[in-house]
PDB file of N, CA and C in Angstrom:
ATOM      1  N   UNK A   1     -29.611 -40.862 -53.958  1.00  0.00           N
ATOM      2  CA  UNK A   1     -30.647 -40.154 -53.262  1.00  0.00           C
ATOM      3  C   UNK A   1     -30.019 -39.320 -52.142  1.00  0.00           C
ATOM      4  N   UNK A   2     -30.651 -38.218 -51.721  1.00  0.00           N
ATOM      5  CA  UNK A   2     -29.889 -37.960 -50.666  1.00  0.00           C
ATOM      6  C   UNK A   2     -30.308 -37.709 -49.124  1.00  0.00           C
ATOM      7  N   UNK A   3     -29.308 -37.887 -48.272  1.00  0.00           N
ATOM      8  CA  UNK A   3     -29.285 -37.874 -47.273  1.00  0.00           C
ATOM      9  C   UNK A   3     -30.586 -37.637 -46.352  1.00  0.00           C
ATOM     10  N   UNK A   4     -30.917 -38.133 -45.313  1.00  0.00           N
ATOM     11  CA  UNK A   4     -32.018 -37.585 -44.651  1.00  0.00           C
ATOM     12  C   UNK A   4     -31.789 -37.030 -43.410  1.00  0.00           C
ATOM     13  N   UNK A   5     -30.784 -36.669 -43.029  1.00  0.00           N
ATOM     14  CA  UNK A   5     -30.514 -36.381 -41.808  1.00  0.00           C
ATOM     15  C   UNK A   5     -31.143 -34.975 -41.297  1.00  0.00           C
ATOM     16  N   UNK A   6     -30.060 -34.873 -39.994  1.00  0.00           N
ATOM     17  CA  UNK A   6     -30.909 -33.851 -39.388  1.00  0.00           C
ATOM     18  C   UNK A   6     -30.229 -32.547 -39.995  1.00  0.00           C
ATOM     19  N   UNK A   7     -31.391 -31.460 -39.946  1.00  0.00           N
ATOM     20  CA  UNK A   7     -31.216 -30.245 -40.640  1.00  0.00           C
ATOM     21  C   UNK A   7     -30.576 -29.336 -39.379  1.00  0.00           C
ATOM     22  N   UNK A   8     -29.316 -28.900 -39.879  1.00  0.00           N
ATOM     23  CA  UNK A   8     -28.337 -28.119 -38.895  1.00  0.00           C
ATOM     24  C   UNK A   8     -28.189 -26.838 -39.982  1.00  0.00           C
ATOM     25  N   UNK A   9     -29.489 -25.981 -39.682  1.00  0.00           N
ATOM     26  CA  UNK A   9     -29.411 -24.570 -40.288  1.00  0.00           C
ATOM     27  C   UNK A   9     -28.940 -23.696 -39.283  1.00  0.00           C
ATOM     28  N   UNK A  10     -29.313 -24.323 -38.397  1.00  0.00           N
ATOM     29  CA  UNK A  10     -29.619 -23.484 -37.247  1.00  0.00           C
ATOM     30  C   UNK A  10     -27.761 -23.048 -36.387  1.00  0.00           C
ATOM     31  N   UNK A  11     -27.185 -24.351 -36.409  1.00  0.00           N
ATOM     32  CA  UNK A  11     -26.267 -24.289 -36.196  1.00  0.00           C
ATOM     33  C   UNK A  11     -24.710 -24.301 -37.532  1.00  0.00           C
ATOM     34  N   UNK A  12     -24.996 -23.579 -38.115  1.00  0.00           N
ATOM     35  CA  UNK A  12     -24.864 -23.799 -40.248  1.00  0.00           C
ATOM     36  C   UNK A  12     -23.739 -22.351 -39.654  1.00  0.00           C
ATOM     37  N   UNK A  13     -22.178 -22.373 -39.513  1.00  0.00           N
ATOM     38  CA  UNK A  13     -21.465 -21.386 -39.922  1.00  0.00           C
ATOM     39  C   UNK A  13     -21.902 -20.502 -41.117  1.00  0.00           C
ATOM     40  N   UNK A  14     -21.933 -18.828 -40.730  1.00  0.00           N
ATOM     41  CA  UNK A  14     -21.989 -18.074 -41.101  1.00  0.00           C
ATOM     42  C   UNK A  14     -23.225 -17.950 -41.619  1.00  0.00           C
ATOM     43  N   UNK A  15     -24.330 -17.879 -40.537  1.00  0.00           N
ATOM     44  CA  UNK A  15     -25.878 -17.728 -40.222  1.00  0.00           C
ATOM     45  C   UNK A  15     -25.619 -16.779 -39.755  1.00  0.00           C
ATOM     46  N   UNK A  16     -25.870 -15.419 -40.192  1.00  0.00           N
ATOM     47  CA  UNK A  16     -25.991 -14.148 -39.434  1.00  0.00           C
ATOM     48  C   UNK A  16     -27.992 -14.021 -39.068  1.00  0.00           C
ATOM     49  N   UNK A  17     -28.868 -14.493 -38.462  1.00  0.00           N
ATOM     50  CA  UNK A  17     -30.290 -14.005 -38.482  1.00  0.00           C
ATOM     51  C   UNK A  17     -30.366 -12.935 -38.073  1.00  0.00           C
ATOM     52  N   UNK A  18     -30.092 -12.374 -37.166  1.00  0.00           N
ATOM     53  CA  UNK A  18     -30.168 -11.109 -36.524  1.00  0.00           C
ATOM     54  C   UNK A  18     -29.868 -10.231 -37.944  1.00  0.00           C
ATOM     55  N   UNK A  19     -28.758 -10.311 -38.864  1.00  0.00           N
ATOM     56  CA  UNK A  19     -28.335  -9.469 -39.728  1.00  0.00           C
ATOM     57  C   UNK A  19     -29.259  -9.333 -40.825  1.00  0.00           C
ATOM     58  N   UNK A  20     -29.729 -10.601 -41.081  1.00  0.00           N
ATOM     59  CA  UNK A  20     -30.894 -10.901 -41.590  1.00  0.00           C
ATOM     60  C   UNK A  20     -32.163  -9.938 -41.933  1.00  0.00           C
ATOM     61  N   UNK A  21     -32.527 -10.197 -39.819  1.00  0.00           N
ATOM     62  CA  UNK A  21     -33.432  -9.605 -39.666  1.00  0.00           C
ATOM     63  C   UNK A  21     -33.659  -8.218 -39.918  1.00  0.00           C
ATOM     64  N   UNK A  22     -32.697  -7.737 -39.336  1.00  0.00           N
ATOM     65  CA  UNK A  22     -32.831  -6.107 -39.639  1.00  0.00           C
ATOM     66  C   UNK A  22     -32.537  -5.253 -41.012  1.00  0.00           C
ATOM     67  N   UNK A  23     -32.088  -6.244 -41.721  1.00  0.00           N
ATOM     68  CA  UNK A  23     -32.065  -6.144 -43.290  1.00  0.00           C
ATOM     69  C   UNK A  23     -33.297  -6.180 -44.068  1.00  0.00           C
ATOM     70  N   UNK A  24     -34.148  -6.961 -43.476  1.00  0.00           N
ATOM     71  CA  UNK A  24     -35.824  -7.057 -43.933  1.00  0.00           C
ATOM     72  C   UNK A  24     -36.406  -5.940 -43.171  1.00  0.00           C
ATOM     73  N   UNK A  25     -36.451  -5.814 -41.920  1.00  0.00           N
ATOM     74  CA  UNK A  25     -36.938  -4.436 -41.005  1.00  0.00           C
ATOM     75  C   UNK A  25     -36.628  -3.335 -41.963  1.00  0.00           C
ATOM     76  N   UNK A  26     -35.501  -3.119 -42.136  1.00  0.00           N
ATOM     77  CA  UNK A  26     -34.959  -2.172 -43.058  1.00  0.00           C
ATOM     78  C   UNK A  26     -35.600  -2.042 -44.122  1.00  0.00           C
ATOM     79  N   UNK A  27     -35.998  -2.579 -44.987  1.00  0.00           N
ATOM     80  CA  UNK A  27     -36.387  -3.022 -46.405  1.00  0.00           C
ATOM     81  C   UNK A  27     -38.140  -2.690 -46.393  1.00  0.00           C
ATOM     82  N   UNK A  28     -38.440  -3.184 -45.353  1.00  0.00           N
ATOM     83  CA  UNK A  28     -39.981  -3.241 -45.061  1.00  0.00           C
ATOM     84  C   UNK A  28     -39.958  -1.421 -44.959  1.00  0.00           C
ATOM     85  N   UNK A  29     -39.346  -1.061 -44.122  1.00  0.00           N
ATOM     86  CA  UNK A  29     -39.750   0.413 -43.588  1.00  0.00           C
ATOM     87  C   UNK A  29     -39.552   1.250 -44.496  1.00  0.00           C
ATOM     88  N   UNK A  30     -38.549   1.514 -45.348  1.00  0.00           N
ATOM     89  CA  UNK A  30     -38.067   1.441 -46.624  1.00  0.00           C
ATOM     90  C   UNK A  30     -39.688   1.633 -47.276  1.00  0.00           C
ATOM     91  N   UNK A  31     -39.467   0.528 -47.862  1.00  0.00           N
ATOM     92  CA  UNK A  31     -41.113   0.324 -48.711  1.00  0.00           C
ATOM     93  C   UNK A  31     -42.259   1.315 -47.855  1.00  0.00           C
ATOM     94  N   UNK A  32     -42.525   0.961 -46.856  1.00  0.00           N
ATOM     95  CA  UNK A  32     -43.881   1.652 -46.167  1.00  0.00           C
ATOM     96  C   UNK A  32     -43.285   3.188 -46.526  1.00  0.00           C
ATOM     97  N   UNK A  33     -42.293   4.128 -46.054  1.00  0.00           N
ATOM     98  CA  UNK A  33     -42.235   5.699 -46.727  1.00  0.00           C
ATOM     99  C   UNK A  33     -41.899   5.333 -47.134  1.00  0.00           C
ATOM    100  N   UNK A  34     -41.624   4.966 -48.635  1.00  0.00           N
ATOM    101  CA  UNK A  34     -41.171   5.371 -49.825  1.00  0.00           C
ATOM    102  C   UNK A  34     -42.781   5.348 -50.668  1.00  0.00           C
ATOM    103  N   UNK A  35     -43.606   4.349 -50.060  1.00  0.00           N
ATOM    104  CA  UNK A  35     -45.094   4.198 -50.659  1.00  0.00           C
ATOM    105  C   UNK A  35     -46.091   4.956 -50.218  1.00  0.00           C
ATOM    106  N   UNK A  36     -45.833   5.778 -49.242  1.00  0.00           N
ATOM    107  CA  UNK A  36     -46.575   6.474 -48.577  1.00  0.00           C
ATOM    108  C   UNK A  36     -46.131   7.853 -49.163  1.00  0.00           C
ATOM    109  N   UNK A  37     -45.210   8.421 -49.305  1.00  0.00           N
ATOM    110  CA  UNK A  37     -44.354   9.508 -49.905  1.00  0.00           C
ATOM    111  C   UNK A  37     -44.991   9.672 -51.364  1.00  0.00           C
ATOM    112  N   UNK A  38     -44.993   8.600 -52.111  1.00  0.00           N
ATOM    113  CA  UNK A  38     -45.550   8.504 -53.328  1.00  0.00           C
ATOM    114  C   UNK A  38     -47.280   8.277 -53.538  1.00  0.00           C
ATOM    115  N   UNK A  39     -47.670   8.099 -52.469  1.00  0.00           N
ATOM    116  CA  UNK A  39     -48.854   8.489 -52.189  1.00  0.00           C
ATOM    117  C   UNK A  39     -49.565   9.997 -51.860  1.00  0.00           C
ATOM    118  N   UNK A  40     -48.383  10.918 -51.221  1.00  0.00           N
ATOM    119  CA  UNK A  40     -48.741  12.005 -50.804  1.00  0.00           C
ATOM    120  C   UNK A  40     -48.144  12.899 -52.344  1.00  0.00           C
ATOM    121  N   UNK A  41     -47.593  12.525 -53.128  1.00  0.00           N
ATOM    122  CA  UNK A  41     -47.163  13.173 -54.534  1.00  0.00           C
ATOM    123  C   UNK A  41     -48.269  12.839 -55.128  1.00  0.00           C
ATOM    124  N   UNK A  42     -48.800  12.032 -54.952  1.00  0.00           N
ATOM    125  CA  UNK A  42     -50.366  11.525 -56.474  1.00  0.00           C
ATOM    126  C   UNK A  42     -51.264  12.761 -56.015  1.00  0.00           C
ATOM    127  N   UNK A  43     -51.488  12.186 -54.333  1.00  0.00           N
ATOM    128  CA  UNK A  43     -52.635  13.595 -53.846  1.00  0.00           C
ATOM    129  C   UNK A  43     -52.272  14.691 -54.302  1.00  0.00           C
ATOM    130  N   UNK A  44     -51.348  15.386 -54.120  1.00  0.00           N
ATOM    131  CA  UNK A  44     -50.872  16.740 -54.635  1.00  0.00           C
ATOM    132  C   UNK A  44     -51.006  16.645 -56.131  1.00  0.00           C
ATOM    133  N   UNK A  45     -51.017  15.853 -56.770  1.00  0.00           N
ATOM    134  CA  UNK A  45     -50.603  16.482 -58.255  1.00  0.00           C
ATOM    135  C   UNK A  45     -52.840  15.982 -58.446  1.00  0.00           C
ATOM    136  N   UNK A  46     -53.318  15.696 -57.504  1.00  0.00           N
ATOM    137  CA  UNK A  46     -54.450  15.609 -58.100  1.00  0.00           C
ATOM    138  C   UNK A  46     -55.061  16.656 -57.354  1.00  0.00           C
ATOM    139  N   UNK A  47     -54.716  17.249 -56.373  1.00  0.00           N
ATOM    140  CA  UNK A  47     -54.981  18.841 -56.039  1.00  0.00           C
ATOM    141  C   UNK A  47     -54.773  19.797 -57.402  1.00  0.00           C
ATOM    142  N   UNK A  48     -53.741  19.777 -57.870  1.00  0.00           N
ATOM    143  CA  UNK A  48     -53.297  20.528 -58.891  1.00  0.00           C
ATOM    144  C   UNK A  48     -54.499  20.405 -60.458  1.00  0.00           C
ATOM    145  N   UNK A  49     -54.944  18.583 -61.011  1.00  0.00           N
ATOM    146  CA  UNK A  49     -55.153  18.350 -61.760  1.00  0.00           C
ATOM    147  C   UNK A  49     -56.467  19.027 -61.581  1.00  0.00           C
ATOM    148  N   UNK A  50     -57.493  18.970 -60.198  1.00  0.00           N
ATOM    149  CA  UNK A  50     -58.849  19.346 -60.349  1.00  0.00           C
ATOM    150  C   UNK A  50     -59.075  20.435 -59.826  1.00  0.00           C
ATOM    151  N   UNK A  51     -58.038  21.251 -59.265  1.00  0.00           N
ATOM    152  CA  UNK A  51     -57.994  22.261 -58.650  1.00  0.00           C
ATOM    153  C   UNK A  51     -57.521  23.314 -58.647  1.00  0.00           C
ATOM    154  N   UNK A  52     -55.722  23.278 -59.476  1.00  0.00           N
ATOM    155  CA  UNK A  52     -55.369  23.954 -59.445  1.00  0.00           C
ATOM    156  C   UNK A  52     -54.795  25.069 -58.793  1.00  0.00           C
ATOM    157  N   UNK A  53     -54.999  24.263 -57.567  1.00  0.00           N
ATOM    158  CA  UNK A  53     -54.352  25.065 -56.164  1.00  0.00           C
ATOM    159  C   UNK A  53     -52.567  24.599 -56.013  1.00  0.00           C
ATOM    160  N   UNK A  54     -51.919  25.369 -56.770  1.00  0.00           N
ATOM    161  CA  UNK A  54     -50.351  24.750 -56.726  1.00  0.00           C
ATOM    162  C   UNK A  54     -49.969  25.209 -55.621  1.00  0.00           C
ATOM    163  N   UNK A  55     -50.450  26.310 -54.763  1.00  0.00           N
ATOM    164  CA  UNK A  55     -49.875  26.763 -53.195  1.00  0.00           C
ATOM    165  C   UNK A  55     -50.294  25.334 -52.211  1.00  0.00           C
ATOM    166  N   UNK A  56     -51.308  24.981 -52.032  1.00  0.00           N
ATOM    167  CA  UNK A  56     -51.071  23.800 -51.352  1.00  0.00           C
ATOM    168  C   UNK A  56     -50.875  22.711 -51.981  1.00  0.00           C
ATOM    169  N   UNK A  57     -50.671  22.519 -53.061  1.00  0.00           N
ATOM    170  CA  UNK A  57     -49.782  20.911 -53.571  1.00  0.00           C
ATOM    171  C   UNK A  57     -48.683  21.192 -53.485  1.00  0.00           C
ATOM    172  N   UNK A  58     -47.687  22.253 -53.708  1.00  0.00           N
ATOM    173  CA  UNK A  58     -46.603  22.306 -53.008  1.00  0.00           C
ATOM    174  C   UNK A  58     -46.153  22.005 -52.109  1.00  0.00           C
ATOM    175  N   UNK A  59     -46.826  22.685 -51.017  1.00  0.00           N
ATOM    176  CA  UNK A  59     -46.428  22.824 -49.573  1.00  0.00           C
ATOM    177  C   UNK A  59     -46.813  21.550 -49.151  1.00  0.00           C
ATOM    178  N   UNK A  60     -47.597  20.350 -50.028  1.00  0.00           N
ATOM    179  CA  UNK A  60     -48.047  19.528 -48.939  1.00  0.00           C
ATOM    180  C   UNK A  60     -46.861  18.115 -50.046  1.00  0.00           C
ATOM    181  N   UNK A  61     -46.119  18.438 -51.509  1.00  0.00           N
ATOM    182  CA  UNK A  61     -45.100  18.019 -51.560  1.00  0.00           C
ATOM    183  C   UNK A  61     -43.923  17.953 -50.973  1.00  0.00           C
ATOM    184  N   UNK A  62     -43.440  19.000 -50.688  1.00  0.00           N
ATOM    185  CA  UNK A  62     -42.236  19.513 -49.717  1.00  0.00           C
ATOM    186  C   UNK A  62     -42.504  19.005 -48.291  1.00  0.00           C
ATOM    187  N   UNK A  63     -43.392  19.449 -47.461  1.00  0.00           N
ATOM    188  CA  UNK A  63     -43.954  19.031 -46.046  1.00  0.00           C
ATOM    189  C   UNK A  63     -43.615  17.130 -46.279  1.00  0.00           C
ATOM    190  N   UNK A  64     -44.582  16.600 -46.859  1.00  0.00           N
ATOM    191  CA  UNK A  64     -44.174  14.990 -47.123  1.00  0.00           C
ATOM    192  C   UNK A  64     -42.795  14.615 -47.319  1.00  0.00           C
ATOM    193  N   UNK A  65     -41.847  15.619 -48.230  1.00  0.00           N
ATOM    194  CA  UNK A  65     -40.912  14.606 -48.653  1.00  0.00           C
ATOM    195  C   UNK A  65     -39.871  15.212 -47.377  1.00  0.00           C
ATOM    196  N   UNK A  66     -40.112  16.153 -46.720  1.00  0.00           N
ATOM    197  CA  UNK A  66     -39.193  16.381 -45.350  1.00  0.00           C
ATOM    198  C   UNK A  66     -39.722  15.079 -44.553  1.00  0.00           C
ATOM    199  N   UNK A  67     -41.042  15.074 -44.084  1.00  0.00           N
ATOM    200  CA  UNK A  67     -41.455  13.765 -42.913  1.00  0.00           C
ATOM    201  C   UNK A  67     -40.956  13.131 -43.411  1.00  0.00           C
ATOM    202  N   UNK A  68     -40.687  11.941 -44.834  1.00  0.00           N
ATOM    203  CA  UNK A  68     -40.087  10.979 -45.262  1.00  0.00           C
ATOM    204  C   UNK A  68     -38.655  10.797 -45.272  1.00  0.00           C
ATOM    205  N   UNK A  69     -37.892  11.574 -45.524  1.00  0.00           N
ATOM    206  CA  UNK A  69     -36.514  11.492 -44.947  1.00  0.00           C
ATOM    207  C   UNK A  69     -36.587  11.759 -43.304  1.00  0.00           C
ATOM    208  N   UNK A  70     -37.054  12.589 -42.411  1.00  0.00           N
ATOM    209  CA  UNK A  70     -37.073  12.580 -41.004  1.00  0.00           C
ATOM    210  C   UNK A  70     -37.087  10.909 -40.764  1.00  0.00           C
ATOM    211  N   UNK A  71     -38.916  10.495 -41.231  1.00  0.00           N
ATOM    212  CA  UNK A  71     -38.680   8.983 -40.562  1.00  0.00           C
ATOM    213  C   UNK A  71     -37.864   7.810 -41.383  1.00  0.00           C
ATOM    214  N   UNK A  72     -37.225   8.232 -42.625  1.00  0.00           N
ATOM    215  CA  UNK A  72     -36.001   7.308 -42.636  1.00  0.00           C
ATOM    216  C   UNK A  72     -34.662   7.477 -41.931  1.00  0.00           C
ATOM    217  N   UNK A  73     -34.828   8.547 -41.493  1.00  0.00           N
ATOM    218  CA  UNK A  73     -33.740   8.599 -40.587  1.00  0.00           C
ATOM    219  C   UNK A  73     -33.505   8.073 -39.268  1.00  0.00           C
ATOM    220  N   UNK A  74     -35.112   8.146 -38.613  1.00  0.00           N
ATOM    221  CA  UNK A  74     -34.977   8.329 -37.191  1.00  0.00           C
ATOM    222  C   UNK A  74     -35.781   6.921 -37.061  1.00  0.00           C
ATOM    223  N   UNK A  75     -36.334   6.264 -37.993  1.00  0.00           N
ATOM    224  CA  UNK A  75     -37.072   4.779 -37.906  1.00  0.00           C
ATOM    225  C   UNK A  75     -38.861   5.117 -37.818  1.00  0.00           C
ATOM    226  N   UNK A  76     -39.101   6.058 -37.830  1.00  0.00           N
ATOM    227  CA  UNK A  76     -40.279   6.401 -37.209  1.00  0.00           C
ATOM    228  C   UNK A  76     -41.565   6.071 -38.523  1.00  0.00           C
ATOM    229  N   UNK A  77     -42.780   5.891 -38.373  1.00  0.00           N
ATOM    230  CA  UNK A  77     -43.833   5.345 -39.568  1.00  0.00           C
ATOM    231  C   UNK A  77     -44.725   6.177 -39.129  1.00  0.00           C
ATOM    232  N   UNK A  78     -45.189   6.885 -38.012  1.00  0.00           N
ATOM    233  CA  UNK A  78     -46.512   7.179 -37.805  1.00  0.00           C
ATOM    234  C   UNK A  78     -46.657   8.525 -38.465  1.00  0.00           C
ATOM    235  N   UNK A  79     -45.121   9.565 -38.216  1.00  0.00           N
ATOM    236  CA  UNK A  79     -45.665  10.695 -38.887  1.00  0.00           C
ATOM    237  C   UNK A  79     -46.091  10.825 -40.699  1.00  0.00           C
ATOM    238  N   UNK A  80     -45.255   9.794 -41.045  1.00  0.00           N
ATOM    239  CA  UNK A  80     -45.461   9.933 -42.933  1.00  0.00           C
ATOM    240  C   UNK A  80     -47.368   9.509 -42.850  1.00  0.00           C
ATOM    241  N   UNK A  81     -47.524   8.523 -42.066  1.00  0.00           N
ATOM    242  CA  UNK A  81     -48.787   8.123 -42.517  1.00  0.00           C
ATOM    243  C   UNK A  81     -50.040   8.803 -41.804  1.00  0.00           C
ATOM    244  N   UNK A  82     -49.963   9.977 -40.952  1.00  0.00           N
ATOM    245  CA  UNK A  82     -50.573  11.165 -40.435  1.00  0.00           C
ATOM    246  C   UNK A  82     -50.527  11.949 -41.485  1.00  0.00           C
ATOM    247  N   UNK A  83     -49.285  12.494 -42.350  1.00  0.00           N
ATOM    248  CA  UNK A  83     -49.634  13.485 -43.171  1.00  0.00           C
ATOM    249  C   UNK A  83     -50.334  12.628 -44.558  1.00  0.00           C
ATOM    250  N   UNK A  84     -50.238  12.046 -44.747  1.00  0.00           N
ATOM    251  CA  UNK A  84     -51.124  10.843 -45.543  1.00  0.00           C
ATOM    252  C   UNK A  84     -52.574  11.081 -45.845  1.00  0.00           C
ATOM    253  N   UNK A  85     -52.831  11.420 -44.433  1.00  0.00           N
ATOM    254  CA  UNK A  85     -54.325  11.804 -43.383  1.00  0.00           C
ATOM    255  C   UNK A  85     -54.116  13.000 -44.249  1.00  0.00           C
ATOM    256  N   UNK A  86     -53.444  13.974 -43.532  1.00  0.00           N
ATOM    257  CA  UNK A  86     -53.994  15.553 -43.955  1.00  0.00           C
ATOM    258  C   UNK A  86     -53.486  15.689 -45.423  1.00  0.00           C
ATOM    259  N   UNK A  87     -52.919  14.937 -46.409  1.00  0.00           N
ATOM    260  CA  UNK A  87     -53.364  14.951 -47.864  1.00  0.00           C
ATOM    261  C   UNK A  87     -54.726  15.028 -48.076  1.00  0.00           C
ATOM    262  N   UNK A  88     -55.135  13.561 -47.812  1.00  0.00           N
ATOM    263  CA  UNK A  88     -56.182  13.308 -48.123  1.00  0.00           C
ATOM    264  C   UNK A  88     -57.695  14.578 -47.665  1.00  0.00           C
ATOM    265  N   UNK A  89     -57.121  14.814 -46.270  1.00  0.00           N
ATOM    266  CA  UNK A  89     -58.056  15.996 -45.923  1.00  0.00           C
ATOM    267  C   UNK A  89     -57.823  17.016 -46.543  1.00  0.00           C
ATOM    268  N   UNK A  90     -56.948  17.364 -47.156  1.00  0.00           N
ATOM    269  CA  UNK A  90     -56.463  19.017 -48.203  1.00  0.00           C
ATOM    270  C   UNK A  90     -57.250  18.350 -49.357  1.00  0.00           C
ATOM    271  N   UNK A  91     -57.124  17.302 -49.637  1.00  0.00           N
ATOM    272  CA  UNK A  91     -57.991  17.331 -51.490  1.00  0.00           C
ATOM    273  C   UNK A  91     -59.200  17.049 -51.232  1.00  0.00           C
ATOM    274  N   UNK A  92     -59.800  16.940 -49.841  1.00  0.00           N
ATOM    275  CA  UNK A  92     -61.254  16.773 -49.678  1.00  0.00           C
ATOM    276  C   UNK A  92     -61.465  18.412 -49.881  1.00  0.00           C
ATOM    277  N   UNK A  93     -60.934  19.376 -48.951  1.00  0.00           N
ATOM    278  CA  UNK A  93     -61.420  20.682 -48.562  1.00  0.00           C
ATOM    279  C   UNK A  93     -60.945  21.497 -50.034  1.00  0.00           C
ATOM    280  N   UNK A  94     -60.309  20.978 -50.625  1.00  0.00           N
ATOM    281  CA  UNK A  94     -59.847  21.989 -51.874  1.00  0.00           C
ATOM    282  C   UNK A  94     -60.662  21.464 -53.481  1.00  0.00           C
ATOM    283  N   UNK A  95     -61.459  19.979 -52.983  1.00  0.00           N
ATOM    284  CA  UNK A  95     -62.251  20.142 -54.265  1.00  0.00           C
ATOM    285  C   UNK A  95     -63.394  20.604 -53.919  1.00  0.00           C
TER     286      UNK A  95
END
């Protein structure tokens, strides 16, 4: 059977948490633009599908996939999910 002692994770050589942590931070932020990015490509191509307006599904492809590399670069979430917003407001005003 084994042992019951005390659990030394905490003090467990070659526990990086901190490295950990920001590896999941990373990963998480990651996911949020990369899902948000691919959110602002569906809107556009459904501008296109009912609308047929390829001047603004373009511009609002390109515009997104610049904010999405900006805030993977710089850490930032609020601008991808603002233009998110004005997708959604371009395929309100363009159907």
């Amino acid at each position: 059977m084994a042992e019951h002692g005390t659990v030394e994770y905490a003090t467990a050589t070659g526990n990086d948490l901190a490295t950990h942590e920001s590896t999941y931070e990373g990963f998480v932020h990651l996911a949020f633009i990369g899902s948000l990015l691919i959110v602002n490509i569906v809107i556009g191509l459904a501008i296109v599908g009912t609308t047929s307006h390829w001047g603004v599904a373009v511009c609002l492809i390109i515009l997104s996939a610049a904010i999405a590399v900006r805030g993977l670069m710089s850490g930032a979430r609020m601008p991808i999910a603002v233009m998110t917003l004005l997708s959604l407001l371009a395929l309100a005003l363009t159907a």
